[in-house]
N, C-alpha and C. Protein backbone atom coordinates (compact mmCIF):
# COMPACT_ATOMS: atom_id res chain seq x y z
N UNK A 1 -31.91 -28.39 -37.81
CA UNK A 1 -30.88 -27.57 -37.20
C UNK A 1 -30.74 -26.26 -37.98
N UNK A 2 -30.35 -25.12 -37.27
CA UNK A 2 -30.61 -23.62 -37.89
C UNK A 2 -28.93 -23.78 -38.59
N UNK A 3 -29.58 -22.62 -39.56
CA UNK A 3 -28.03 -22.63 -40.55
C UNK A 3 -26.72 -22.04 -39.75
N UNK A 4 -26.06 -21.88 -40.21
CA UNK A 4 -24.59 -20.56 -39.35
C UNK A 4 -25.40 -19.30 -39.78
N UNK A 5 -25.85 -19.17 -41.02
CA UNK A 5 -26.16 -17.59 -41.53
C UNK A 5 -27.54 -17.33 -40.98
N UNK A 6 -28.28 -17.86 -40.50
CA UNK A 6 -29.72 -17.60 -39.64
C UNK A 6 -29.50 -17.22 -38.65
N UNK A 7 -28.24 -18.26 -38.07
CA UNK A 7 -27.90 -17.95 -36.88
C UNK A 7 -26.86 -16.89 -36.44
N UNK A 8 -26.19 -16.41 -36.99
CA UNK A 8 -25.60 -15.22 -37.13
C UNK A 8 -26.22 -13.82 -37.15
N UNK A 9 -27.46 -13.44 -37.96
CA UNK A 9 -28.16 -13.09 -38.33
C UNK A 9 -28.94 -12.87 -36.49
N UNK A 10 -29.30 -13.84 -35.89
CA UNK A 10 -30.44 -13.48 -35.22
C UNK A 10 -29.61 -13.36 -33.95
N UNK A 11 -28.56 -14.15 -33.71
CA UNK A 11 -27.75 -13.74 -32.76
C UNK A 11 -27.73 -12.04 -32.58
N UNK A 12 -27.07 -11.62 -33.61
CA UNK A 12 -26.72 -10.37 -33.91
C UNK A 12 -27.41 -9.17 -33.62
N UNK A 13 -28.80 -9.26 -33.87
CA UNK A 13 -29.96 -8.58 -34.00
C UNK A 13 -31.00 -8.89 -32.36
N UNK A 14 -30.80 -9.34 -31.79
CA UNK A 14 -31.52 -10.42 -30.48
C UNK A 14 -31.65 -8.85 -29.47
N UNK A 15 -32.86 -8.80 -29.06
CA UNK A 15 -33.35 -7.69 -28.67
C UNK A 15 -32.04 -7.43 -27.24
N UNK A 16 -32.35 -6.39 -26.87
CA UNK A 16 -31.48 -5.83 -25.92
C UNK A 16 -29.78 -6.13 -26.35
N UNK A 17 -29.16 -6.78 -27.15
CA UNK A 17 -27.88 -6.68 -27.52
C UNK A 17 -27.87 -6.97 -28.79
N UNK A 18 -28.31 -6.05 -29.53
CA UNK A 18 -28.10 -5.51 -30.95
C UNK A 18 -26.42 -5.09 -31.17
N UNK A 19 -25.92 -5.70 -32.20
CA UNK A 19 -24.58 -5.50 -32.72
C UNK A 19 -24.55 -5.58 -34.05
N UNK A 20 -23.96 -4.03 -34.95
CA UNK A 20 -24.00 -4.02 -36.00
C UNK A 20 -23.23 -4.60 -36.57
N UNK A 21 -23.09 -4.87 -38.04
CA UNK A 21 -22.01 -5.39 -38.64
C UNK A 21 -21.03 -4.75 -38.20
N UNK A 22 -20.51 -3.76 -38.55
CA UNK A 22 -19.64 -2.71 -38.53
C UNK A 22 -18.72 -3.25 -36.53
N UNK A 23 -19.83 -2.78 -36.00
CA UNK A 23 -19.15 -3.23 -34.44
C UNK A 23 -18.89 -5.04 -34.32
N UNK A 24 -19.18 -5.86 -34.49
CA UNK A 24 -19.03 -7.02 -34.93
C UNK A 24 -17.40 -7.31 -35.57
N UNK A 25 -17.65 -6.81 -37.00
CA UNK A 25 -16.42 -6.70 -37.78
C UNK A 25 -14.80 -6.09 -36.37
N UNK A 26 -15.19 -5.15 -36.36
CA UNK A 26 -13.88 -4.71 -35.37
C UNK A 26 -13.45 -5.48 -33.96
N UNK A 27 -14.73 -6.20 -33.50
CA UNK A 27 -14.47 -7.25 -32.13
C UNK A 27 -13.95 -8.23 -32.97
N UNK A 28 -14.21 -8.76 -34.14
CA UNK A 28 -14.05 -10.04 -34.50
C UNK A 28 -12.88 -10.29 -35.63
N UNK A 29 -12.21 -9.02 -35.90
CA UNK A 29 -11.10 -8.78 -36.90
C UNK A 29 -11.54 -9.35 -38.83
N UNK A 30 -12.57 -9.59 -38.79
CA UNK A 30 -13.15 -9.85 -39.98
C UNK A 30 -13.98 -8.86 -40.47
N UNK A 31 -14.14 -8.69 -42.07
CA UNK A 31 -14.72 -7.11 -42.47
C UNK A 31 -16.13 -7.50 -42.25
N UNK A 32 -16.61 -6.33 -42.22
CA UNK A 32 -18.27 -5.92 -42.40
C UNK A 32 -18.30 -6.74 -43.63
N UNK A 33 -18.15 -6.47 -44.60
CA UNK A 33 -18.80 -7.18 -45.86
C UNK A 33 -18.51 -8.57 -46.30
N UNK A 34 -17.72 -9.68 -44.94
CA UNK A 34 -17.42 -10.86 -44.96
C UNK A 34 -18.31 -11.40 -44.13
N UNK A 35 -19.00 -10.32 -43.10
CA UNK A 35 -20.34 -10.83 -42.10
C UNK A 35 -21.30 -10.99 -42.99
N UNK A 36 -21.29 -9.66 -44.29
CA UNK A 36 -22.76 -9.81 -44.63
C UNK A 36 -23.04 -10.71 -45.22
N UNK A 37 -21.40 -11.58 -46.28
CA UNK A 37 -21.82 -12.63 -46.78
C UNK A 37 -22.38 -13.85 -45.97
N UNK A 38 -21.37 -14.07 -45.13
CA UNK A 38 -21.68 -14.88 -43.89
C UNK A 38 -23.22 -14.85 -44.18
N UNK A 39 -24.17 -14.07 -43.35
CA UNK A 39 -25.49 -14.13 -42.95
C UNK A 39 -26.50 -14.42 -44.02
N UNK A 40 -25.98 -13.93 -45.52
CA UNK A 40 -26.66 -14.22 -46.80
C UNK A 40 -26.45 -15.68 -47.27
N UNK A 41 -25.48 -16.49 -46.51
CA UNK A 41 -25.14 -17.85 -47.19
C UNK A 41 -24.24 -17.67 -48.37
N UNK A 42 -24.12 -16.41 -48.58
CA UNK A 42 -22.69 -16.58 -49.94
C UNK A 42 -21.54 -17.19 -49.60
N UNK A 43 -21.21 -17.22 -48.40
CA UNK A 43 -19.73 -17.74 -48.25
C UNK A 43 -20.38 -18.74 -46.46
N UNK A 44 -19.43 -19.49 -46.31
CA UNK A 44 -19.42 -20.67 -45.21
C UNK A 44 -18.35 -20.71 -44.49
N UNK A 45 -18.50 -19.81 -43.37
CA UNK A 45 -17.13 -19.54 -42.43
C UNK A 45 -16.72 -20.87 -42.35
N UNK A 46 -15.05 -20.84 -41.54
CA UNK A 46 -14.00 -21.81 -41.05
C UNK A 46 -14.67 -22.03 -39.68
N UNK A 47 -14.24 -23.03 -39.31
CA UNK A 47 -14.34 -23.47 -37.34
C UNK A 47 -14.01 -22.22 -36.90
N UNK A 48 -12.48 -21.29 -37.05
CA UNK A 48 -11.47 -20.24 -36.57
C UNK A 48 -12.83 -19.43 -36.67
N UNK A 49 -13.30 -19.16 -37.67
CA UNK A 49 -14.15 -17.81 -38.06
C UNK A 49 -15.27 -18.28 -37.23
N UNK A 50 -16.19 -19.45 -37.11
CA UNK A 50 -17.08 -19.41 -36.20
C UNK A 50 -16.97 -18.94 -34.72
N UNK A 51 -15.62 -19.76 -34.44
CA UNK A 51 -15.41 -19.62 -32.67
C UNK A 51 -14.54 -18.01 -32.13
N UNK A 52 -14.44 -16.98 -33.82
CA UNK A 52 -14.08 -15.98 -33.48
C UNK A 52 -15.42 -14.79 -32.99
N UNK A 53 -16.63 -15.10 -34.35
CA UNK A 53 -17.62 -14.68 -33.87
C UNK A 53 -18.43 -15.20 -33.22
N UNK A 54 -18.39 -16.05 -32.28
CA UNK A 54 -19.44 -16.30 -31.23
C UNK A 54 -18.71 -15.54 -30.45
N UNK A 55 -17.06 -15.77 -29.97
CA UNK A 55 -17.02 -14.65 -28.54
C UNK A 55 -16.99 -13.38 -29.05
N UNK A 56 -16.84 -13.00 -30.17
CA UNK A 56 -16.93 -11.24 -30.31
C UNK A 56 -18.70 -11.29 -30.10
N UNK A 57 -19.31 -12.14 -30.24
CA UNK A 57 -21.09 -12.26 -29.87
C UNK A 57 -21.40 -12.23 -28.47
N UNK A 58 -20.66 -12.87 -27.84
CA UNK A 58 -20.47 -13.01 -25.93
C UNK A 58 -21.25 -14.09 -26.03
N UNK A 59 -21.17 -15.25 -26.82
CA UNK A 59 -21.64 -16.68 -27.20
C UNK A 59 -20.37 -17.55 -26.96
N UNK A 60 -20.82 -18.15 -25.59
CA UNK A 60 -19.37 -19.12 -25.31
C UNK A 60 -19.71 -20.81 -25.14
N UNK A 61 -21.39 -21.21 -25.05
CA UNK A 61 -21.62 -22.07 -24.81
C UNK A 61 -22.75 -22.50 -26.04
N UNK A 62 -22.38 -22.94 -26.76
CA UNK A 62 -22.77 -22.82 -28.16
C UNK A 62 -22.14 -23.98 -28.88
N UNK A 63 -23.41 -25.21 -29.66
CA UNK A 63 -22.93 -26.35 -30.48
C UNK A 63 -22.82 -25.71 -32.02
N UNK A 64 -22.61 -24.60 -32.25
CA UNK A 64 -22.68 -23.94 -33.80
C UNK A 64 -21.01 -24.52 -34.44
């Protein structure tokens, strides 16, 4: 099974809907530099923080 931070990571980046940290951070009320940990594995979002960035992702049907 893929990590949260792989999957964050490729979500994010997924051709035709590219979303920067920065635009991410402001849909999802969490900073840019709490995504980047996110995606590096430094830190291990909450349930709240997952199911905030999948819909700021437009990810609604998702076992993450």
């Amino acid at each position: 099974m893929e990590n949260f931070a792989n999957w964050l990571y490729r979500t994010r980046m997924r051709k035709g809907k590219f979303t920067s940290q920065l635009a991410l951070a402001g849909r999802s009320g969490y900073s840019r530099t709490y995504i980047s940990y996110l995606e590096t594995g430094r830190y291990q979002p909450s349930k709240r923080c997952r199911q905030a960035l999948m819909e700021a992702l437009g990810v609604y049907n998702n076992t993450m």
